[in-house]
PDB file of N, CA and C in Angstrom:
ATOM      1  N   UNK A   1     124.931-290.391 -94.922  1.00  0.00           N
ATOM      2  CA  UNK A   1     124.487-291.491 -95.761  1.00  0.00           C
ATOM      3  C   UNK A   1     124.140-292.716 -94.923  1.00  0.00           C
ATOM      4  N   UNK A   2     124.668-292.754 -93.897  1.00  0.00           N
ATOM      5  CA  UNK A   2     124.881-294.259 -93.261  1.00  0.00           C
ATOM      6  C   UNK A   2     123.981-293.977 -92.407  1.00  0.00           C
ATOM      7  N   UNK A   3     123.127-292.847 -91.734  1.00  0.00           N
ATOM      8  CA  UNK A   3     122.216-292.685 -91.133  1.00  0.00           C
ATOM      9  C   UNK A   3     121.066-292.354 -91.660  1.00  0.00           C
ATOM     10  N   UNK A   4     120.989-292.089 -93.179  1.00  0.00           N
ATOM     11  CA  UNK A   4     119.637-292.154 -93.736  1.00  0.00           C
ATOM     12  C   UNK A   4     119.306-294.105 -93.999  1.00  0.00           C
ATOM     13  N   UNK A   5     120.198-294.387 -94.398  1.00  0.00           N
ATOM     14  CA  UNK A   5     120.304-295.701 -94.595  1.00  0.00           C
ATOM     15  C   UNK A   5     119.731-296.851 -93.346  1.00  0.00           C
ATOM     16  N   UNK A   6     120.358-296.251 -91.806  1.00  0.00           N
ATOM     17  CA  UNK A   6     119.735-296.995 -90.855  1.00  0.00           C
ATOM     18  C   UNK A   6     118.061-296.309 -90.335  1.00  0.00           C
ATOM     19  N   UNK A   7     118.033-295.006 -90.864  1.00  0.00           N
ATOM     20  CA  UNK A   7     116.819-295.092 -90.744  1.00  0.00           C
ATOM     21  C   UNK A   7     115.715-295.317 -91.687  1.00  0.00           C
ATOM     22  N   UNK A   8     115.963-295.517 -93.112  1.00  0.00           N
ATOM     23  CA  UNK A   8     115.526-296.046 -93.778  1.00  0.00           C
ATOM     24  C   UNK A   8     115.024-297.810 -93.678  1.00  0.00           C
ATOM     25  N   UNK A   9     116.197-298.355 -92.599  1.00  0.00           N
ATOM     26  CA  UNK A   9     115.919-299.819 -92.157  1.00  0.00           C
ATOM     27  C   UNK A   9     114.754-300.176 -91.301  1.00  0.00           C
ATOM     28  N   UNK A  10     115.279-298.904 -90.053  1.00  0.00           N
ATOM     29  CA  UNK A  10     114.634-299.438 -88.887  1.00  0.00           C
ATOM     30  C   UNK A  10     112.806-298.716 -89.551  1.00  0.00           C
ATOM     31  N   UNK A  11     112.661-297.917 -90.572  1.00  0.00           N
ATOM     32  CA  UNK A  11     111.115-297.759 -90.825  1.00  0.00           C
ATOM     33  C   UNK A  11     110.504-299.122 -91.479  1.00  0.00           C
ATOM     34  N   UNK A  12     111.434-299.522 -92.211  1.00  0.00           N
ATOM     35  CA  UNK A  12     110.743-300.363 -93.073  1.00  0.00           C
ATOM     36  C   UNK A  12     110.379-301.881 -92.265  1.00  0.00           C
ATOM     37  N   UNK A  13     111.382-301.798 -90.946  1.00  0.00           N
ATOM     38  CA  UNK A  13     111.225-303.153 -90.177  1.00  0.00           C
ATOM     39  C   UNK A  13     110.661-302.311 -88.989  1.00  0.00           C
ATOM     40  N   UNK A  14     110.092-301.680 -88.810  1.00  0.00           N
ATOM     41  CA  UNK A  14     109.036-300.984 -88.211  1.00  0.00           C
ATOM     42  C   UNK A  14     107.612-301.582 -88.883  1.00  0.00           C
ATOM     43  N   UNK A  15     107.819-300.989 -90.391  1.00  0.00           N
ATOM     44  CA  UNK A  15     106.182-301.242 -90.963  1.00  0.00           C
ATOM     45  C   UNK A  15     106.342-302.617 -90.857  1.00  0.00           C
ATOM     46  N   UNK A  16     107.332-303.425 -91.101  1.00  0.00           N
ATOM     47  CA  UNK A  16     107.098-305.205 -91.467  1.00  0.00           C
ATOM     48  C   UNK A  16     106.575-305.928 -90.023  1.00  0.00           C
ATOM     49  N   UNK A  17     107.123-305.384 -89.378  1.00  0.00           N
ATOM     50  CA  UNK A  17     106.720-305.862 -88.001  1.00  0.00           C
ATOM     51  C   UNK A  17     105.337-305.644 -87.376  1.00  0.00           C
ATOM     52  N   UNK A  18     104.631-304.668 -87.536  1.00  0.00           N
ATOM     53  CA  UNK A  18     103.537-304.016 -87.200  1.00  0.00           C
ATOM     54  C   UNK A  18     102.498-304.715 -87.990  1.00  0.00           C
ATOM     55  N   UNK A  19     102.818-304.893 -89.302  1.00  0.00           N
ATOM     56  CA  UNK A  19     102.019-305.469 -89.969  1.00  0.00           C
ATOM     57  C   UNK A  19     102.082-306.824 -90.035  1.00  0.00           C
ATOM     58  N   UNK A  20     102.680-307.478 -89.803  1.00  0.00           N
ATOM     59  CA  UNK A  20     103.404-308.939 -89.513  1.00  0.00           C
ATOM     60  C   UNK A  20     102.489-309.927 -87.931  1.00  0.00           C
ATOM     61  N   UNK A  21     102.772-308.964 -87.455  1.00  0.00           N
ATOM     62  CA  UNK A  21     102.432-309.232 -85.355  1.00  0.00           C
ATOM     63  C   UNK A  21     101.448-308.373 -85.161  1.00  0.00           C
ATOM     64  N   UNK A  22     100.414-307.970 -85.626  1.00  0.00           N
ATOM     65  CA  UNK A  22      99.405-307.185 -85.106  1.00  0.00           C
ATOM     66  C   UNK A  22      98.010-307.800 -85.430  1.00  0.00           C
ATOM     67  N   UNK A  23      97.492-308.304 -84.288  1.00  0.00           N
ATOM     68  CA  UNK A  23      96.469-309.257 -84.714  1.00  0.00           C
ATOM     69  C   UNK A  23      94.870-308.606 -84.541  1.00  0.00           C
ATOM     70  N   UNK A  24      94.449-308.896 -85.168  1.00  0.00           N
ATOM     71  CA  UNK A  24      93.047-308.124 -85.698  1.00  0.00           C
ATOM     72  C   UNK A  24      91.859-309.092 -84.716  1.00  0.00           C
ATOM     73  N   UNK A  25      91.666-308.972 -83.250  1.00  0.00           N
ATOM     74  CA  UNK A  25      91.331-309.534 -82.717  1.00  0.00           C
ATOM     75  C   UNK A  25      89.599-308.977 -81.667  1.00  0.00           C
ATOM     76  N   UNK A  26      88.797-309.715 -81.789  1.00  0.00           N
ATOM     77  CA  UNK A  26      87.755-309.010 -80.763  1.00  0.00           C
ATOM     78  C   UNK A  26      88.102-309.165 -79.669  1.00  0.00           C
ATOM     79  N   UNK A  27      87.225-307.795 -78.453  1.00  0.00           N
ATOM     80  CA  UNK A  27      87.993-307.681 -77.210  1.00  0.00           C
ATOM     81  C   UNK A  27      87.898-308.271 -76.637  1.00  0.00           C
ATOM     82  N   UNK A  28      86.642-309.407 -76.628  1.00  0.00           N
ATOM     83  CA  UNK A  28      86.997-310.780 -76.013  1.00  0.00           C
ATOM     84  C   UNK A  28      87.842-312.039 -76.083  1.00  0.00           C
ATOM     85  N   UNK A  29      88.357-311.831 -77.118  1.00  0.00           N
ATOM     86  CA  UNK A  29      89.549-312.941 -77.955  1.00  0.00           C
ATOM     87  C   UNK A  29      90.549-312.691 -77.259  1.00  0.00           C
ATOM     88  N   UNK A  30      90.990-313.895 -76.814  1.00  0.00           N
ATOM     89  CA  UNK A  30      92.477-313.573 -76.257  1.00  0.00           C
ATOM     90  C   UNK A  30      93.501-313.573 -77.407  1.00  0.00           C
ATOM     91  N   UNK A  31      94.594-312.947 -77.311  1.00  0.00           N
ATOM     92  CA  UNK A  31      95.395-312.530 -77.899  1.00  0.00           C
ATOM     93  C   UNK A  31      96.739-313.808 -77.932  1.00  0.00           C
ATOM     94  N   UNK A  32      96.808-314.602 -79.261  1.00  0.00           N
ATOM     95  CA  UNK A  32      98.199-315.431 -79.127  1.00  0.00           C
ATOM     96  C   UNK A  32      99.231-314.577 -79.181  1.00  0.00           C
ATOM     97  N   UNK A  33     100.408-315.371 -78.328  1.00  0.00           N
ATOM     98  CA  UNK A  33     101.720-314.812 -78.463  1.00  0.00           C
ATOM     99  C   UNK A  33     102.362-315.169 -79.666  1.00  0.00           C
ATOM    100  N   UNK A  34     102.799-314.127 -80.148  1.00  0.00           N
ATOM    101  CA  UNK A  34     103.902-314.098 -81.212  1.00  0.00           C
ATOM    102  C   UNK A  34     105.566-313.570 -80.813  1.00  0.00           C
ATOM    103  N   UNK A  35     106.043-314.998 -81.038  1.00  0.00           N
ATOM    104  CA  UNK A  35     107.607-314.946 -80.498  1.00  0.00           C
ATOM    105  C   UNK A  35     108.795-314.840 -81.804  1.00  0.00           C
ATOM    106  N   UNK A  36     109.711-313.615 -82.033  1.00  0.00           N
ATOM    107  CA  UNK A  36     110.409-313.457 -83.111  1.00  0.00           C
ATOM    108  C   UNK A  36     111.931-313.269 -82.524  1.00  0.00           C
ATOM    109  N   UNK A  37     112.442-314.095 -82.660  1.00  0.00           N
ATOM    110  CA  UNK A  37     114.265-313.624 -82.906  1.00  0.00           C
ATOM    111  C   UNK A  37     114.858-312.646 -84.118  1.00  0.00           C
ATOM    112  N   UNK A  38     115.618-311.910 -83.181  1.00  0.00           N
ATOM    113  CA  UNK A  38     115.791-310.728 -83.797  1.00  0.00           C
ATOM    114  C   UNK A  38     117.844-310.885 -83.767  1.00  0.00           C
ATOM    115  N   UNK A  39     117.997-311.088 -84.876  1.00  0.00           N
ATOM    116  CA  UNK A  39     119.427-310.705 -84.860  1.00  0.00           C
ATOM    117  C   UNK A  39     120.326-309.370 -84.429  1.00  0.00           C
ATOM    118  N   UNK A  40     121.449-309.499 -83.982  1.00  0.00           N
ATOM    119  CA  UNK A  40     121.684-307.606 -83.599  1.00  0.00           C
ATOM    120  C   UNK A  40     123.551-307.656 -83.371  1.00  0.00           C
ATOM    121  N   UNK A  41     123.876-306.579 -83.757  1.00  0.00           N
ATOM    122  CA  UNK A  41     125.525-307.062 -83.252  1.00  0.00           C
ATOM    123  C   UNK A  41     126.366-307.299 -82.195  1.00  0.00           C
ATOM    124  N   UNK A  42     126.845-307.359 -81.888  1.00  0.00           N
ATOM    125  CA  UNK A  42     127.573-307.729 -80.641  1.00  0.00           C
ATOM    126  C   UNK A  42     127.087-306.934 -79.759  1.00  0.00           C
ATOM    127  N   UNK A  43     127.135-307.477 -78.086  1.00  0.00           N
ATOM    128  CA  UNK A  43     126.733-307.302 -77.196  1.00  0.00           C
ATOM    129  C   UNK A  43     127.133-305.550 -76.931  1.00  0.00           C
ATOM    130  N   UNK A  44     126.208-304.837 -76.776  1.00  0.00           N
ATOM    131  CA  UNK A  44     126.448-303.480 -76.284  1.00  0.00           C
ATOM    132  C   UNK A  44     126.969-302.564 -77.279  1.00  0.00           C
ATOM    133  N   UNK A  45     127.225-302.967 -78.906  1.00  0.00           N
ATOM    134  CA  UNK A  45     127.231-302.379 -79.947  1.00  0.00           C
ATOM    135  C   UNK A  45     125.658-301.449 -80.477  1.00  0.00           C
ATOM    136  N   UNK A  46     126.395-300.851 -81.334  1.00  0.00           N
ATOM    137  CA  UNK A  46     124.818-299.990 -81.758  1.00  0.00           C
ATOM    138  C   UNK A  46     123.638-300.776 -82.459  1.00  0.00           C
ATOM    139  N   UNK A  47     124.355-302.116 -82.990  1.00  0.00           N
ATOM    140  CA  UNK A  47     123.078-302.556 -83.644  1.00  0.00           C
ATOM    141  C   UNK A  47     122.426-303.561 -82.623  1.00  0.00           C
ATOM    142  N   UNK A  48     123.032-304.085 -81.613  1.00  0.00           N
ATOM    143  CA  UNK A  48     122.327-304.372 -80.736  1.00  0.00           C
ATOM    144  C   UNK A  48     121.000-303.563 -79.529  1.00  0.00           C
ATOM    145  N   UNK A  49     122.025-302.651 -79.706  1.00  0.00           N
ATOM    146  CA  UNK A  49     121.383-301.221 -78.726  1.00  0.00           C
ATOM    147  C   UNK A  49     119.965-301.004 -79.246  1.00  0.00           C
ATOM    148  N   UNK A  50     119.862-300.971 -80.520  1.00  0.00           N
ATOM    149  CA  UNK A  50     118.797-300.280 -81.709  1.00  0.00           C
ATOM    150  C   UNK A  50     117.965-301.293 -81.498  1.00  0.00           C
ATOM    151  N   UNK A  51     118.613-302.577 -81.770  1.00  0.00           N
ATOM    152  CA  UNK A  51     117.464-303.620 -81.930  1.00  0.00           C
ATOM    153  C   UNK A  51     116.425-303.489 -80.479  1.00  0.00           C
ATOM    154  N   UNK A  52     117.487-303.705 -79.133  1.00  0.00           N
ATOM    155  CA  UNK A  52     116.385-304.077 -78.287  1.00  0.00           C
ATOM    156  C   UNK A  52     115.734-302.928 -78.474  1.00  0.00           C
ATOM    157  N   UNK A  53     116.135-301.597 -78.409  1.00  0.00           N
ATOM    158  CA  UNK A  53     115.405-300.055 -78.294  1.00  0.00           C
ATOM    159  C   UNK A  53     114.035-300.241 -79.014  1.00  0.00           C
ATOM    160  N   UNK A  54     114.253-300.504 -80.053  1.00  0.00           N
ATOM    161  CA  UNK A  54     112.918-300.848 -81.133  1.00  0.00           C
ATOM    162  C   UNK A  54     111.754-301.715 -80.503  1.00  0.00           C
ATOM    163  N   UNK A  55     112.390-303.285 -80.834  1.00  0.00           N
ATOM    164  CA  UNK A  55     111.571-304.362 -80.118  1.00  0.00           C
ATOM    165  C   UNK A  55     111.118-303.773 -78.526  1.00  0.00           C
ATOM    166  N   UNK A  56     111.880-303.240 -77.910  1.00  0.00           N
ATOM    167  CA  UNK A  56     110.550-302.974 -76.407  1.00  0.00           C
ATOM    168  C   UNK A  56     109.885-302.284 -76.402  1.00  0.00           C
ATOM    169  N   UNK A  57     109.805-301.298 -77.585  1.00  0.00           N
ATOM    170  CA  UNK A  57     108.599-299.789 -77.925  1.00  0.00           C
ATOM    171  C   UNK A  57     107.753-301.010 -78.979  1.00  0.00           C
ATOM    172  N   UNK A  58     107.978-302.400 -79.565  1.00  0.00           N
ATOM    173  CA  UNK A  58     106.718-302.830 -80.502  1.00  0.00           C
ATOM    174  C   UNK A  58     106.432-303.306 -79.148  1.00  0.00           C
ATOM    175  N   UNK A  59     107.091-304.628 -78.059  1.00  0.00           N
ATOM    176  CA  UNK A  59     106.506-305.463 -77.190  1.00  0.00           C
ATOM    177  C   UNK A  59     105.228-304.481 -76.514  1.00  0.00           C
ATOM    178  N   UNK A  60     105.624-303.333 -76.286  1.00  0.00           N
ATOM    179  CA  UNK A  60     104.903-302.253 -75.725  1.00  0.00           C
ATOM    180  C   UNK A  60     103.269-301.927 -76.128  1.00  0.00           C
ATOM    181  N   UNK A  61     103.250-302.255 -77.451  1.00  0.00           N
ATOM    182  CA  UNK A  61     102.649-301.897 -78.427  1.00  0.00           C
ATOM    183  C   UNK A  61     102.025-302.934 -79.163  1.00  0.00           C
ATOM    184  N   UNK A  62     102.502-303.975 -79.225  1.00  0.00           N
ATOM    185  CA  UNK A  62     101.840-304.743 -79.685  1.00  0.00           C
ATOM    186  C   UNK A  62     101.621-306.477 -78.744  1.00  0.00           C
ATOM    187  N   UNK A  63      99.807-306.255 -78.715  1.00  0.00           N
ATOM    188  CA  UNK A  63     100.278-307.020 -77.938  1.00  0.00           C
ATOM    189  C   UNK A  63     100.079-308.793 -78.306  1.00  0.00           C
ATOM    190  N   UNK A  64     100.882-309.560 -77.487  1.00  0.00           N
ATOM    191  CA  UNK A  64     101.267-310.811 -77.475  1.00  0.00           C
ATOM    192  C   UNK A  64     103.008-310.998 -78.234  1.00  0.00           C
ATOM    193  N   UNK A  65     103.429-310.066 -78.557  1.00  0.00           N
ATOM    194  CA  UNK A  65     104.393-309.876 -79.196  1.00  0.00           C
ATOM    195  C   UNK A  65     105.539-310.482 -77.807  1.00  0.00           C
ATOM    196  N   UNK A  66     106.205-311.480 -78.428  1.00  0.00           N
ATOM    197  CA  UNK A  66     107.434-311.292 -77.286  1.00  0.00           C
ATOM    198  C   UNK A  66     108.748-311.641 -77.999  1.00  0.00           C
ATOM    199  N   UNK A  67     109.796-311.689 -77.348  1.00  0.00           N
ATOM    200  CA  UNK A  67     111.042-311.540 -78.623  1.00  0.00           C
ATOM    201  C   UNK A  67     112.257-311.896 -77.861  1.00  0.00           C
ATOM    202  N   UNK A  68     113.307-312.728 -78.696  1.00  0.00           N
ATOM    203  CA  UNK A  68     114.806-312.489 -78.011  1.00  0.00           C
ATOM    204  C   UNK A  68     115.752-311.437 -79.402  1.00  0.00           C
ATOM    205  N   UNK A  69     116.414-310.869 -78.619  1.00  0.00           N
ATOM    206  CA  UNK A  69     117.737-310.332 -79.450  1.00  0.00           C
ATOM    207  C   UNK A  69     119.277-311.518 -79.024  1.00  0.00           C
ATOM    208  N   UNK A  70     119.314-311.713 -80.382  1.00  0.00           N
ATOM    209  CA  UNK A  70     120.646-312.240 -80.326  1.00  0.00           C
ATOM    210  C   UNK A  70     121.873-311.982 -80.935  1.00  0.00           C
ATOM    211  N   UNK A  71     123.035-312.096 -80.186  1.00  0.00           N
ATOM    212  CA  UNK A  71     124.378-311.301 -81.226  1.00  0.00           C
ATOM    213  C   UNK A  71     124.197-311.979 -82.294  1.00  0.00           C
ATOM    214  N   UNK A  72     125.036-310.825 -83.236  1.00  0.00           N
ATOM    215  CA  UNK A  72     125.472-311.103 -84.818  1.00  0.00           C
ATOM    216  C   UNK A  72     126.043-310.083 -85.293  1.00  0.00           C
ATOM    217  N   UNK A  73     125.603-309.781 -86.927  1.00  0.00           N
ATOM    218  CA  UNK A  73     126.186-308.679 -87.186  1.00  0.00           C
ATOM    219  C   UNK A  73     125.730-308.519 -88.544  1.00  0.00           C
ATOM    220  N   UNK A  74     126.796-307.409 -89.343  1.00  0.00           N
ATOM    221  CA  UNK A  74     126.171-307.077 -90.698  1.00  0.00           C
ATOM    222  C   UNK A  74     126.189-308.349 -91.479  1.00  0.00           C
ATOM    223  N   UNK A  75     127.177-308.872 -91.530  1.00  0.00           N
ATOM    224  CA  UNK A  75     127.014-310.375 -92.447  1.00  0.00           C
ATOM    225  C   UNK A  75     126.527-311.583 -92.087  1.00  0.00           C
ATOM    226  N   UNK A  76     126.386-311.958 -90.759  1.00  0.00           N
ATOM    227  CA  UNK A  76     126.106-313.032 -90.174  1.00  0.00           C
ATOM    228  C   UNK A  76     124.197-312.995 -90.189  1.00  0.00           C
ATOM    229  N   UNK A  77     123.999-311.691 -90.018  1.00  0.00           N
ATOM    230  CA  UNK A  77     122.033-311.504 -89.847  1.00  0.00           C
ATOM    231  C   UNK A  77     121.604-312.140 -91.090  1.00  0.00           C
ATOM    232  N   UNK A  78     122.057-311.464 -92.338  1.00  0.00           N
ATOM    233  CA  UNK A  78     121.707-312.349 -93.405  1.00  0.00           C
ATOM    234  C   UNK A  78     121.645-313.610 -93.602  1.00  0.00           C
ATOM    235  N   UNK A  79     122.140-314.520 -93.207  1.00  0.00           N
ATOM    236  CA  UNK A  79     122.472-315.611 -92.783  1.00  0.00           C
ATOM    237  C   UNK A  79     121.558-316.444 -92.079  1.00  0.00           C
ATOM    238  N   UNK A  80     121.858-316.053 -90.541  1.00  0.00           N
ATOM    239  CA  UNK A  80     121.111-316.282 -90.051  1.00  0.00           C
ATOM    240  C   UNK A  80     119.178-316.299 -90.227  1.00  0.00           C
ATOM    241  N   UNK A  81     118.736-315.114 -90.966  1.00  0.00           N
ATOM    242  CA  UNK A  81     118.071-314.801 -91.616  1.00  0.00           C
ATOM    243  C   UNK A  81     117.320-316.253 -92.589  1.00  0.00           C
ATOM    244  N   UNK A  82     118.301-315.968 -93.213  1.00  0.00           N
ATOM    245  CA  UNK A  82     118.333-317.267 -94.655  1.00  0.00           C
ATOM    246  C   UNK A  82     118.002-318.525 -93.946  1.00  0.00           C
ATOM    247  N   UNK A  83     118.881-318.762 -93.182  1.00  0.00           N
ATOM    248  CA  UNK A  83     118.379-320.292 -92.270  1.00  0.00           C
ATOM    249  C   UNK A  83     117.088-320.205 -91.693  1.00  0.00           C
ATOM    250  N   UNK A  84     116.012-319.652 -91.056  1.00  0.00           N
ATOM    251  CA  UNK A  84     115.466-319.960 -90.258  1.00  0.00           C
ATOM    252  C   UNK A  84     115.429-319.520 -89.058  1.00  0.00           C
ATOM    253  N   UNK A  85     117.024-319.126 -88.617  1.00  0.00           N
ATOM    254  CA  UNK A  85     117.377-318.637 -87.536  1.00  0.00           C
ATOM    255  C   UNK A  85     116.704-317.247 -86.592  1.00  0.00           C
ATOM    256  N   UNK A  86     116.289-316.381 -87.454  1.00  0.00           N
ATOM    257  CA  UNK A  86     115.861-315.107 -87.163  1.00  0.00           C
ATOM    258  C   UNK A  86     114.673-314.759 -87.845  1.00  0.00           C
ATOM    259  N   UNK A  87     114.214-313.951 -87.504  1.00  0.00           N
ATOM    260  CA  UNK A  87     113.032-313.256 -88.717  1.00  0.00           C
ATOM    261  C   UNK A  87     113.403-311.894 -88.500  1.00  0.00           C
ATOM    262  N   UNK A  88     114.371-311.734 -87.812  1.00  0.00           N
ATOM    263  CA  UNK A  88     114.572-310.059 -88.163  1.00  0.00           C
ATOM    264  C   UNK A  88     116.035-310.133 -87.973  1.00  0.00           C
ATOM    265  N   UNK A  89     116.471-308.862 -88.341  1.00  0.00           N
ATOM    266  CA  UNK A  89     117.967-308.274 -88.194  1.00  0.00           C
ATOM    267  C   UNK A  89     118.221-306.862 -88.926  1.00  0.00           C
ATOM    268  N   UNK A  90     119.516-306.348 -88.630  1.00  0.00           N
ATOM    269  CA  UNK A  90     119.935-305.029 -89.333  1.00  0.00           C
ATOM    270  C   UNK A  90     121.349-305.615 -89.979  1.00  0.00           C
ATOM    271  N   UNK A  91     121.375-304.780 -91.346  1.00  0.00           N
ATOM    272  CA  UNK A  91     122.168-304.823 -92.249  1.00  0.00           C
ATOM    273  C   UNK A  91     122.683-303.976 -92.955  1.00  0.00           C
ATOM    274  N   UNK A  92     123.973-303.464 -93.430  1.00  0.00           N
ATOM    275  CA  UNK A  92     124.017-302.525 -94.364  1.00  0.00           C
ATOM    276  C   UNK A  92     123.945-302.921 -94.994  1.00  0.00           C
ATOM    277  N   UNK A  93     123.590-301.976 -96.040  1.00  0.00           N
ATOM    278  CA  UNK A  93     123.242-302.325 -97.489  1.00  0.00           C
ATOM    279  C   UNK A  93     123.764-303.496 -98.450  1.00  0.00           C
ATOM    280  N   UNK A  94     125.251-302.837 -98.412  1.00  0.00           N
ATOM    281  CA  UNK A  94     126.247-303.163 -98.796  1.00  0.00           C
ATOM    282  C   UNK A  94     126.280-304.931 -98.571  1.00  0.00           C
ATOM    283  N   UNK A  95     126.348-304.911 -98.028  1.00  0.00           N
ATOM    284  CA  UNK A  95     126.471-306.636 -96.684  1.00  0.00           C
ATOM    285  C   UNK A  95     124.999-307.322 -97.614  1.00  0.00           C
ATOM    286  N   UNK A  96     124.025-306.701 -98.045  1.00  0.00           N
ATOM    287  CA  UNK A  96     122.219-307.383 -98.212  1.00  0.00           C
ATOM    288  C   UNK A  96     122.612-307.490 -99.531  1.00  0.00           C
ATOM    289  N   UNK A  97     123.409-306.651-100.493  1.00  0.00           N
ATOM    290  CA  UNK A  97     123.260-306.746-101.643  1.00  0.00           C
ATOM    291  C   UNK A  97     124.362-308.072-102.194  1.00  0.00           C
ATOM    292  N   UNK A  98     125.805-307.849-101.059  1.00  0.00           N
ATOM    293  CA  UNK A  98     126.286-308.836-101.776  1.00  0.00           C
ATOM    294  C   UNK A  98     125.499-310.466-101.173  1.00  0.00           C
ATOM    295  N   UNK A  99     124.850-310.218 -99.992  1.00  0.00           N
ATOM    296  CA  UNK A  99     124.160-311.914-100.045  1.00  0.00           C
ATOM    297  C   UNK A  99     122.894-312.669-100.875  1.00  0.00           C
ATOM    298  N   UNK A 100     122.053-311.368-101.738  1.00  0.00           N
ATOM    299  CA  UNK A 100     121.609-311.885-102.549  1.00  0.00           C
ATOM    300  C   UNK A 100     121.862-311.823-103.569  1.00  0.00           C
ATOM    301  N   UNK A 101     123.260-311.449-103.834  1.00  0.00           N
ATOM    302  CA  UNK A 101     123.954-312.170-105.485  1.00  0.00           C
ATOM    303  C   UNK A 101     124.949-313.068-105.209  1.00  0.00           C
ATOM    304  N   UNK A 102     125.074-313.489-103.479  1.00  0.00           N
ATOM    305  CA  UNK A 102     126.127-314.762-103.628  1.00  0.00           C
ATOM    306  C   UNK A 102     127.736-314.239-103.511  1.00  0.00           C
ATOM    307  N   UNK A 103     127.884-312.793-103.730  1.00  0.00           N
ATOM    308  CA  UNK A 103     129.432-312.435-103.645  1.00  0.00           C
ATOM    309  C   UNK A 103     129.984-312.255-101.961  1.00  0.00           C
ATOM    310  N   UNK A 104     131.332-312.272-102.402  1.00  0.00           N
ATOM    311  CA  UNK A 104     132.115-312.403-101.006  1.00  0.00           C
ATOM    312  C   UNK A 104     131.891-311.442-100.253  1.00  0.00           C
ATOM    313  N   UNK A 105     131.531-311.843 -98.641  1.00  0.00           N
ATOM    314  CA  UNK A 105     131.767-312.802 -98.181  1.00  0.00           C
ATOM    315  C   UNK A 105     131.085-314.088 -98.122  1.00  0.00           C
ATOM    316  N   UNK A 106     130.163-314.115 -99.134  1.00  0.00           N
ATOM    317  CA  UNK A 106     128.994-315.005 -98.769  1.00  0.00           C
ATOM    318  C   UNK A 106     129.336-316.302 -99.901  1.00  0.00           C
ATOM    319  N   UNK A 107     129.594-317.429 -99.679  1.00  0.00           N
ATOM    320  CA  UNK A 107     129.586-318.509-101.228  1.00  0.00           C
ATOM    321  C   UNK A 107     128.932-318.944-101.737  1.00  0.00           C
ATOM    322  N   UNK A 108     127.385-318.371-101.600  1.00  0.00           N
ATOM    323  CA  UNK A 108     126.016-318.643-102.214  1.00  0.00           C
ATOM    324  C   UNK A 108     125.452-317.696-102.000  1.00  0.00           C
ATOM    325  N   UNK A 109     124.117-317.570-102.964  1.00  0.00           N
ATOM    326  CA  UNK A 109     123.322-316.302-102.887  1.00  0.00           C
ATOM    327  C   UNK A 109     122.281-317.211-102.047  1.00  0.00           C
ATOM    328  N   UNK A 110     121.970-315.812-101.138  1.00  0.00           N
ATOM    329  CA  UNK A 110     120.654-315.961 -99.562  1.00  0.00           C
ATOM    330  C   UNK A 110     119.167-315.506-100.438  1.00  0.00           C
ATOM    331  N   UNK A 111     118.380-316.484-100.402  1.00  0.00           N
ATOM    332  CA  UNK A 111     117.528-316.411-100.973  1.00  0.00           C
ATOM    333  C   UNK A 111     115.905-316.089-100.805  1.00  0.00           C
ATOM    334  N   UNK A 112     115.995-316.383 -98.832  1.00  0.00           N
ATOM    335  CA  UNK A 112     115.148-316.471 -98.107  1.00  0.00           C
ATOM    336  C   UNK A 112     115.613-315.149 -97.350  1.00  0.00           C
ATOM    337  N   UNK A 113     115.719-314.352 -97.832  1.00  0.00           N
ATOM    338  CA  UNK A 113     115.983-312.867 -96.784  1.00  0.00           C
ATOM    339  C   UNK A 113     115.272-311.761 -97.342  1.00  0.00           C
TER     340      UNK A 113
END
């Protein structure tokens, strides 16, 4: 379950990203950089691992794309997220559903995620 679930994530922030940072450019046009913070969990955890794994197969791929990964985690990405802080992250489910209805751990519903 918990691995259909993360790969159910990493496709859908696969397509968001691709379609997000992929600039429709002639081959003489130079290409702007697009810079995204990416939330991820603690240092040398799996959701960190995943994140950079991902982001250096798009940097690869897409180009002008450049990016930091920064720690966090399942509850904090949302968050972070919500502020401004990130434009990407991984989440379980569980963790996404209670921040956009506001339940604990969260004391407001995340509205911008």
């Amino acid at each position: 379950m918990i691995r259909y679930t993360i790969l159910k994530v990493i496709s859908a922030v696969s397509l968001w990203v691709f379609s997000l940072v992929t600039p429709i450019v002639a081959a003489d046009r130079a290409v702007d950089s697009t810079h995204v913070t990416v939330t991820a969990g603690s240092i040398g955890g799996s959701y960190f691992v995943m994140n950079t794994a991902m982001f250096d197969i798009f940097s690869k791929h897409v180009e002008g794309l450049a990016y930091a990964i920064v720690p966090g985690g399942s509850v904090s990405n949302p968050i972070a997220i919500n502020k401004g802080g990130a434009q990407f992250g991984l989440s379980f489910t569980n963790d996404l559903r209670s921040a956009v209805m506001g339940q604990a751990p969260y004391s407001e519903a995340l509205t911008e995620i």
